[in-house]
C-alpha atoms as a PDB file:
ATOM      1  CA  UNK A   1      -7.865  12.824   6.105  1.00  0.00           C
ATOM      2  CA  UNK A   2      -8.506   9.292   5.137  1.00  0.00           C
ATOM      3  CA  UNK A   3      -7.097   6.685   7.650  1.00  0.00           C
ATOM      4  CA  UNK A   4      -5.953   3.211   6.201  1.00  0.00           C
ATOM      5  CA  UNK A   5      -5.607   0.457   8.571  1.00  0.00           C
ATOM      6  CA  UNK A   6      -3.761  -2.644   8.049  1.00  0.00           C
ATOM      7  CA  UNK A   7      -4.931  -5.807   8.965  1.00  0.00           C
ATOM      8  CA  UNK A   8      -4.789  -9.162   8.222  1.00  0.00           C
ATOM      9  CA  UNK A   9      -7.957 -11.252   9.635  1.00  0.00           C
ATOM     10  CA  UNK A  10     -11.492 -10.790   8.772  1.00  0.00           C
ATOM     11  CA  UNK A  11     -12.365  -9.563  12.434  1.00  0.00           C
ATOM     12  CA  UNK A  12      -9.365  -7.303  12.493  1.00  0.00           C
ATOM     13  CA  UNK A  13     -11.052  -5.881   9.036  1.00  0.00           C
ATOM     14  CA  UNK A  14     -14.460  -5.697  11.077  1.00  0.00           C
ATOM     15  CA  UNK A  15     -13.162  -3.915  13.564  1.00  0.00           C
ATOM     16  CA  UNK A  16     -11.010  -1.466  11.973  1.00  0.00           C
ATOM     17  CA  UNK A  17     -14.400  -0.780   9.807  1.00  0.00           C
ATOM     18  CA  UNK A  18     -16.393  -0.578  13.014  1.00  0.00           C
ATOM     19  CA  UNK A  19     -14.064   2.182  15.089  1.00  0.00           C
ATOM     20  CA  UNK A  20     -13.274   4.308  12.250  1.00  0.00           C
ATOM     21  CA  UNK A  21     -11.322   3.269   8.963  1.00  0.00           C
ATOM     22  CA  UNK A  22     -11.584   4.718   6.359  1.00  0.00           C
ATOM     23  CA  UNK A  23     -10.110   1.965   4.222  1.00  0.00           C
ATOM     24  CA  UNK A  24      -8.472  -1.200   4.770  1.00  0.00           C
ATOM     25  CA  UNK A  25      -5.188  -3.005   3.358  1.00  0.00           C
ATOM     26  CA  UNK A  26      -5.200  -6.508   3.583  1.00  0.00           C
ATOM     27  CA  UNK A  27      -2.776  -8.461   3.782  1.00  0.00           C
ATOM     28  CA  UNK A  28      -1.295 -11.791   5.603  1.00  0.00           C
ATOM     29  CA  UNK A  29       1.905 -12.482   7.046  1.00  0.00           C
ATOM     30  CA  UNK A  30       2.598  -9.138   9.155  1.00  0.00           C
ATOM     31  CA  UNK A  31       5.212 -10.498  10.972  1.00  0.00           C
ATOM     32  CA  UNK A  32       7.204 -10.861   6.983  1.00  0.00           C
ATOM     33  CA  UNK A  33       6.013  -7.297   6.282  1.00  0.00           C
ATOM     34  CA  UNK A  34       2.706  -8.459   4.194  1.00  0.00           C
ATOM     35  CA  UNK A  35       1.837 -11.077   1.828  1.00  0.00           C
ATOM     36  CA  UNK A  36      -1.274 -11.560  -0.412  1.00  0.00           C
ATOM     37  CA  UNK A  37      -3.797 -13.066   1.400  1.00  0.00           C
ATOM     38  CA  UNK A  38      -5.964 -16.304   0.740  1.00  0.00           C
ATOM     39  CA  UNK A  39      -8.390 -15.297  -1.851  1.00  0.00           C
ATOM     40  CA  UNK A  40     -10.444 -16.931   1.113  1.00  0.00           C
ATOM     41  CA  UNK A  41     -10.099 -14.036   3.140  1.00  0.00           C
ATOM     42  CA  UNK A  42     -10.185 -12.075   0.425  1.00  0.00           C
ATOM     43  CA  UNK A  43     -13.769 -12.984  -0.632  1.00  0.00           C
ATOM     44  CA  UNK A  44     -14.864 -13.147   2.981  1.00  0.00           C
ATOM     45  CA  UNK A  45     -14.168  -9.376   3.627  1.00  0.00           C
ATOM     46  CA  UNK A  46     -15.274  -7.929   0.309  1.00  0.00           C
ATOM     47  CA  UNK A  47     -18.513  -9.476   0.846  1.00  0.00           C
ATOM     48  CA  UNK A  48     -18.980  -7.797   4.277  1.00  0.00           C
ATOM     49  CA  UNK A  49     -16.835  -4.871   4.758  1.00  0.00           C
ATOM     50  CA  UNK A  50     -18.506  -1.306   3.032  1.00  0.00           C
ATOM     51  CA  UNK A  51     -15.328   0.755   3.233  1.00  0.00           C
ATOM     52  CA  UNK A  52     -12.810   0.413   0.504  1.00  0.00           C
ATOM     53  CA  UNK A  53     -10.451  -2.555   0.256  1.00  0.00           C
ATOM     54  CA  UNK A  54      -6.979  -2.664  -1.050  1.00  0.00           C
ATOM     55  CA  UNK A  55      -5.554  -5.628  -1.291  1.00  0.00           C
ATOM     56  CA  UNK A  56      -1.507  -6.446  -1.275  1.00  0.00           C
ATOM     57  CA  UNK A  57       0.337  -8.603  -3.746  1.00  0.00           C
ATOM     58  CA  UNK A  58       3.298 -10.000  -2.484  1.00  0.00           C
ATOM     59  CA  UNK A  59       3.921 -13.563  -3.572  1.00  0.00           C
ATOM     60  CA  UNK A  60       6.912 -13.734  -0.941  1.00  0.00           C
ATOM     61  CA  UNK A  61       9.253 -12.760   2.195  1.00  0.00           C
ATOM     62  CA  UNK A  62      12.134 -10.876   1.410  1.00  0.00           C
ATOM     63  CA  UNK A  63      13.457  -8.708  -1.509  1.00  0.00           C
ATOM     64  CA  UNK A  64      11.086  -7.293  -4.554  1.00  0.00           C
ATOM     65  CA  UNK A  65      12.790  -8.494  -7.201  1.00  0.00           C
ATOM     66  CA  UNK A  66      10.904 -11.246  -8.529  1.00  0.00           C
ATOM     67  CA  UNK A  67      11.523 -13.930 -11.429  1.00  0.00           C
ATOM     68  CA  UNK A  68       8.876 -15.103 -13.812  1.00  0.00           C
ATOM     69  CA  UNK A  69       7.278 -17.459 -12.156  1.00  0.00           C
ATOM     70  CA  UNK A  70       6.376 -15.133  -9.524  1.00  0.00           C
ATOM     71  CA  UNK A  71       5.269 -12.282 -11.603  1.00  0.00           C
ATOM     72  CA  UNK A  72       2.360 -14.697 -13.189  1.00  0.00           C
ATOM     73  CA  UNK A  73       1.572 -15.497  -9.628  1.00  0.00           C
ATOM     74  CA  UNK A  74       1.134 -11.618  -9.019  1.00  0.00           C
ATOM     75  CA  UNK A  75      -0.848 -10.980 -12.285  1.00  0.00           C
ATOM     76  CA  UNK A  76      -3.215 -14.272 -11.404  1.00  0.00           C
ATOM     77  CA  UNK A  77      -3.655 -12.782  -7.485  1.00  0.00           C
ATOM     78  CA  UNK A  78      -4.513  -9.158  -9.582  1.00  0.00           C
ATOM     79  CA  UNK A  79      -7.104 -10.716 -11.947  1.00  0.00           C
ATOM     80  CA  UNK A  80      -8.769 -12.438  -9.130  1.00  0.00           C
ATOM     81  CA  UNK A  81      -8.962  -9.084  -7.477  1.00  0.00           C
ATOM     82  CA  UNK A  82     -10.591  -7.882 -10.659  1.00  0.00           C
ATOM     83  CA  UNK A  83     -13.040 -10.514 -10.617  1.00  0.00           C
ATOM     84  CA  UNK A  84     -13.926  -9.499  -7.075  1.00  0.00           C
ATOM     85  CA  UNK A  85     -14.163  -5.284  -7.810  1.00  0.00           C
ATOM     86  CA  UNK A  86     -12.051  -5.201  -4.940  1.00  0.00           C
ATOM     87  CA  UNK A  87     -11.065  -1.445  -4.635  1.00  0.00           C
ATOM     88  CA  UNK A  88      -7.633  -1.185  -5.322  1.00  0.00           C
ATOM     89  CA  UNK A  89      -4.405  -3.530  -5.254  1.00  0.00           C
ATOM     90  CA  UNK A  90      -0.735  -2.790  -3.615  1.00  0.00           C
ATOM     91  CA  UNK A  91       2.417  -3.949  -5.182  1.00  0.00           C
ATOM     92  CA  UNK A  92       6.384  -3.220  -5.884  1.00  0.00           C
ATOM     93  CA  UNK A  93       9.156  -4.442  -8.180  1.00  0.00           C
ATOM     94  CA  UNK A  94      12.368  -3.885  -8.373  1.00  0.00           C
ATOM     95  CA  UNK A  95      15.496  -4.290  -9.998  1.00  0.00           C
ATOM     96  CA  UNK A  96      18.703  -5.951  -9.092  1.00  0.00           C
ATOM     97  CA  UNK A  97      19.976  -2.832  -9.418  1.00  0.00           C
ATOM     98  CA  UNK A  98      17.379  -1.316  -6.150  1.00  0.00           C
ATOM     99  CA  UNK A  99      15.251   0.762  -8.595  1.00  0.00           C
ATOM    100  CA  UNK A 100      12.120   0.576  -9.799  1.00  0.00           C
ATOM    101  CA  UNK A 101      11.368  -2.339 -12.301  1.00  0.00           C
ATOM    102  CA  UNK A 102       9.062   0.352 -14.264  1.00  0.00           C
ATOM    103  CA  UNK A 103       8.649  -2.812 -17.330  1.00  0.00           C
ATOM    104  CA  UNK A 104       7.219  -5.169 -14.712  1.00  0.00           C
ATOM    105  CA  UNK A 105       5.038  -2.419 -13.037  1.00  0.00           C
ATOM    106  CA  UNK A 106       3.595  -0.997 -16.300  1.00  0.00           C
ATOM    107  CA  UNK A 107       2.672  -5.004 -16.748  1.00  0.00           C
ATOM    108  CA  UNK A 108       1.085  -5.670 -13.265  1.00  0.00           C
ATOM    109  CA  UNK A 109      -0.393  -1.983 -13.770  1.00  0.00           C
ATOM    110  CA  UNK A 110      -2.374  -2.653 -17.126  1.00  0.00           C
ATOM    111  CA  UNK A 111      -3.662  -5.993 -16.170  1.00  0.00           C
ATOM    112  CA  UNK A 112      -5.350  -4.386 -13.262  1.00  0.00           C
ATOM    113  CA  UNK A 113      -8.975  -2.933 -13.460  1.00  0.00           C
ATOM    114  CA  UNK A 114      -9.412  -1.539 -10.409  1.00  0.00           C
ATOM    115  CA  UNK A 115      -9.955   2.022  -9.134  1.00  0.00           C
ATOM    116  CA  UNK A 116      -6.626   2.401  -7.539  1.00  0.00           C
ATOM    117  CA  UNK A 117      -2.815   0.715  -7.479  1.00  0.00           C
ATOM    118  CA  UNK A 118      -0.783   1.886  -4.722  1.00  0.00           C
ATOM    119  CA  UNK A 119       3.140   1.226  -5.464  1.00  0.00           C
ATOM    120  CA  UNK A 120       4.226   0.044  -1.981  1.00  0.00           C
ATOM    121  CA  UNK A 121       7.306   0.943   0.603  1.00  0.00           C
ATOM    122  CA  UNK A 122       9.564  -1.107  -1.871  1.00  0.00           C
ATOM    123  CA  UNK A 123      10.366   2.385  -2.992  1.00  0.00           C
ATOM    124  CA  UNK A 124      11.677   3.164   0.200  1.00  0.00           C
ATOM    125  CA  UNK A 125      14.528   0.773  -0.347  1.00  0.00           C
ATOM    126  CA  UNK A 126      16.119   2.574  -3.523  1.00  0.00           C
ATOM    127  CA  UNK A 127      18.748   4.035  -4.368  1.00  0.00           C
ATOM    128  CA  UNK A 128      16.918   7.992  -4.880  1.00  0.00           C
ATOM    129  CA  UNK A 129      13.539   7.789  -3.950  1.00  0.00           C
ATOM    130  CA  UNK A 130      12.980  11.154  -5.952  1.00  0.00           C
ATOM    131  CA  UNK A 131      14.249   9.955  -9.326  1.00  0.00           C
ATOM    132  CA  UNK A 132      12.282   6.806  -8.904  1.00  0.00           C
ATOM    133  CA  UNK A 133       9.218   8.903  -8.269  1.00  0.00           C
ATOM    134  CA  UNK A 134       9.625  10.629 -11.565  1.00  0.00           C
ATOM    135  CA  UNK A 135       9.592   7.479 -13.360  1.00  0.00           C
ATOM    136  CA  UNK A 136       7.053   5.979 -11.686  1.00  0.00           C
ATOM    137  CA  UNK A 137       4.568   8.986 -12.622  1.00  0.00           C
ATOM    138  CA  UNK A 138       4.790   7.800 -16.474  1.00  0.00           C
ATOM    139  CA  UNK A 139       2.693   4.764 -15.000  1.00  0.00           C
ATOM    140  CA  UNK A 140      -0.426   6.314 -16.162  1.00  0.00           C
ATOM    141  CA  UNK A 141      -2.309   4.482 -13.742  1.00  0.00           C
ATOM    142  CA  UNK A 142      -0.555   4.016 -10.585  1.00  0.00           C
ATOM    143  CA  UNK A 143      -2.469   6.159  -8.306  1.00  0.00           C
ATOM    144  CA  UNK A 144      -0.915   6.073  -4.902  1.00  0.00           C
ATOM    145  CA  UNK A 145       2.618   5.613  -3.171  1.00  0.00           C
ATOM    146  CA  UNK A 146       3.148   4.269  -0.165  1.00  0.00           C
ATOM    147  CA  UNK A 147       6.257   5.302   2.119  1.00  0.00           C
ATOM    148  CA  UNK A 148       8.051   6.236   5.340  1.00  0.00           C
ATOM    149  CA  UNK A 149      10.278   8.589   2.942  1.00  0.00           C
ATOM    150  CA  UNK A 150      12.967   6.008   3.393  1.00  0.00           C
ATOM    151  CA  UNK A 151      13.792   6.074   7.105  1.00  0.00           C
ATOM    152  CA  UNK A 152      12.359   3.789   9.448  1.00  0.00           C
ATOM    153  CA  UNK A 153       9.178   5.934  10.729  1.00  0.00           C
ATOM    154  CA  UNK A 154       7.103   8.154   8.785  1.00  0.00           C
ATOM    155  CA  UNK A 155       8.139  10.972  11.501  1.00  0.00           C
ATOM    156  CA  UNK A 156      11.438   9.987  10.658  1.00  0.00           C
ATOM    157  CA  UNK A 157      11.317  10.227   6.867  1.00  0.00           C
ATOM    158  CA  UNK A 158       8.830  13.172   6.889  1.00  0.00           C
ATOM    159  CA  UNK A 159      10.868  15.968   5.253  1.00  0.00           C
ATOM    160  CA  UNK A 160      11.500  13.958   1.971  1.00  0.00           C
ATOM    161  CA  UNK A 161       8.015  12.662   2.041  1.00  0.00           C
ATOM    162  CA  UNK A 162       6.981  16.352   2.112  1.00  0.00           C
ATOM    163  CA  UNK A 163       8.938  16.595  -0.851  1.00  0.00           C
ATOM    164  CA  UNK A 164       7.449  13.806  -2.475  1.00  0.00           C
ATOM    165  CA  UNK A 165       4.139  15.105  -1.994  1.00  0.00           C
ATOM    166  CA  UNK A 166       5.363  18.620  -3.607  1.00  0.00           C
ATOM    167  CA  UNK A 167       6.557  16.392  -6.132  1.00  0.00           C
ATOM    168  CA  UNK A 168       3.713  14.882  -7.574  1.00  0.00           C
ATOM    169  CA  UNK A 169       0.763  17.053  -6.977  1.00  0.00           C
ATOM    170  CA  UNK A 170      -2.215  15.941  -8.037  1.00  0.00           C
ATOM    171  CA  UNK A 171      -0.863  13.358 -10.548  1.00  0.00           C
ATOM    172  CA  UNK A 172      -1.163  10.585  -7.631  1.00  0.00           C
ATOM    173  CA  UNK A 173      -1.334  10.619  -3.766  1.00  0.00           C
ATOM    174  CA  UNK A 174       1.843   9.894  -1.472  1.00  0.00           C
ATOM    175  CA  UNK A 175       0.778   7.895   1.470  1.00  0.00           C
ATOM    176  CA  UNK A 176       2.905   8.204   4.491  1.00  0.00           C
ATOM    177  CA  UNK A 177       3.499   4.834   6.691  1.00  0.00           C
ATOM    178  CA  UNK A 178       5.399   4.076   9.360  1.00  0.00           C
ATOM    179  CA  UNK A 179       4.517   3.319  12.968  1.00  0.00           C
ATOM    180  CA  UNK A 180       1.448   6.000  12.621  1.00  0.00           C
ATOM    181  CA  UNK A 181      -0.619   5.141  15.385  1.00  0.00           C
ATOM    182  CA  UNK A 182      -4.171   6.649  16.439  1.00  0.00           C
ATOM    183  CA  UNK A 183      -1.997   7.908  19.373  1.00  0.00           C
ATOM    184  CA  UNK A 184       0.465   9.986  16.842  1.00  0.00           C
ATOM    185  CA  UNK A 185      -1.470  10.693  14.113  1.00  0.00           C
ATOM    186  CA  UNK A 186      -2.264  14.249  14.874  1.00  0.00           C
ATOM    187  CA  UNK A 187       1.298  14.895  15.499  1.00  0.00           C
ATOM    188  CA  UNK A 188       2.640  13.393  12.847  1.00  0.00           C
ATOM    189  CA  UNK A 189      -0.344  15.461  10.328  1.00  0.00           C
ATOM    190  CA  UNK A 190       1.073  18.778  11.635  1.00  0.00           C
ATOM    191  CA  UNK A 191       4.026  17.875  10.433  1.00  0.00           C
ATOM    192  CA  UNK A 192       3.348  16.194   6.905  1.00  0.00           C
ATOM    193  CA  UNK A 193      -0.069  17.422   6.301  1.00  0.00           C
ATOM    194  CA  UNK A 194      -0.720  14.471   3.451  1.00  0.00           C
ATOM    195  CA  UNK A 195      -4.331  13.686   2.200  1.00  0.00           C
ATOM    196  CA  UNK A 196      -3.966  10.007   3.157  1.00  0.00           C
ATOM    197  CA  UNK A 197      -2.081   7.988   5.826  1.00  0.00           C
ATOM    198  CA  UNK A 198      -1.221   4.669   6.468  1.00  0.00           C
ATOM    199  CA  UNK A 199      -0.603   1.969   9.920  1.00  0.00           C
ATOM    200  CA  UNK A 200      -1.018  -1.130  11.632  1.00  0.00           C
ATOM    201  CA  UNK A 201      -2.452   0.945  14.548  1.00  0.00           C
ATOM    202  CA  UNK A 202      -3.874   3.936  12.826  1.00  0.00           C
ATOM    203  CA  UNK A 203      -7.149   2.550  14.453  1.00  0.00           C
ATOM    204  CA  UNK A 204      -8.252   0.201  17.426  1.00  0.00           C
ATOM    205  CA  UNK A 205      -8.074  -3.120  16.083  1.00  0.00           C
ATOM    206  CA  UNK A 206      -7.738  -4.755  18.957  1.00  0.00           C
ATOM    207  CA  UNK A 207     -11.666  -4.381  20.022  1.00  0.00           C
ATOM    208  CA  UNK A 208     -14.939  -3.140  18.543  1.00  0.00           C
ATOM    209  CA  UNK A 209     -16.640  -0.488  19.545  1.00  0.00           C
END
């Protein structure tokens, strides 16, 4: 299985890299759920890390719907990422309505030339995950979803994250989040058995080996 830690300094990316990552998400701001991070930090780990790097695009705290000045700001923090080959890029939009913005995501979406954009656990906050799946598969190039099948816990939420997975096959990959820990990972693969999984604590970030 491939474990992807989330982290948000360049020795937390180190680390994570050092006792067993698979792949890292940056981002900043944990404590507001993730924000894009200073293209500072950005450069700073793509030039050392050699595990994969997505990066997260979230111009702000609160809800995903986002007006126009904000969406430029998200397709200027993507192109940057394309200048940088970073490996993929994590985002979500939604309506006013709590669906999917699918106009706004096919826009971020084509801009982006990287290997892999990951719709984020914004889809955890609609109205029918399921539906919204559907939709989102006609993103040609959306390659991942992240979620803790709406509840507050991947364990939680793992029965309709089973069914997302069942869902999609091999068009994309459903990554399951939600306080997975190295301590509960096992567990909680028994009982999902996804390809991919995703948490703050998935690894030891806290020293290197």
């Amino acid at each position: 299985m491939i474990k992807e830690a989330c982290v948000q300094t360049f020795d937390e990316a180190l680390i994570a890299q050092q006792n067993g990552a698979d792949r890292i998400e940056l981002c900043s701001r944990l404590d507001l759920d993730g924000l894009t991070p200073s293209r500072n930090l950005i450069r700073s780990v793509k030039s050392k890390l050699t595990i994969p790097i997505k990066i997260m695009i979230r111009p702000r705290a609160g809800d995903f719907v986002y007006n126009d000045q904000e969406i430029e700001q998200m397709k200027n923090d993507i192109l940057f990422c394309n200048s940088l080959k970073v490996f993929g890029v994590v985002f979500g939009v939604l309506t006013k309505e709590n669906s999917i913005d699918i106009e706004t995501s096919r826009k971020l979406a084509d801009i982006s030339s990287v290997i892999d954009i990951t719709f984020h656990k914004a889809i955890d906050q609609v109205k029918s995950i399921i539906s919204e799946l559907d939709k989102l598969k006609n993103i040609s190039n959306v390659s991942s979803v992240l979620t803790s099948g709406g509840a507050d816990n991947a364990k939680t939420g793992s029965k309709l994250i089973k069914t997302m997975i069942n869902k999609v096959g091999d068009r994309m990959v459903i990554i399951p989040a939600g306080k997975i820990t190295k301590q509960n990972l096992n567990e909680i693969h028994s009982i999902i058995g996804a390809k991919e999984y995703h948490g703050r604590k998935i690894v030891d970030i806290s020293k290197s080996n």
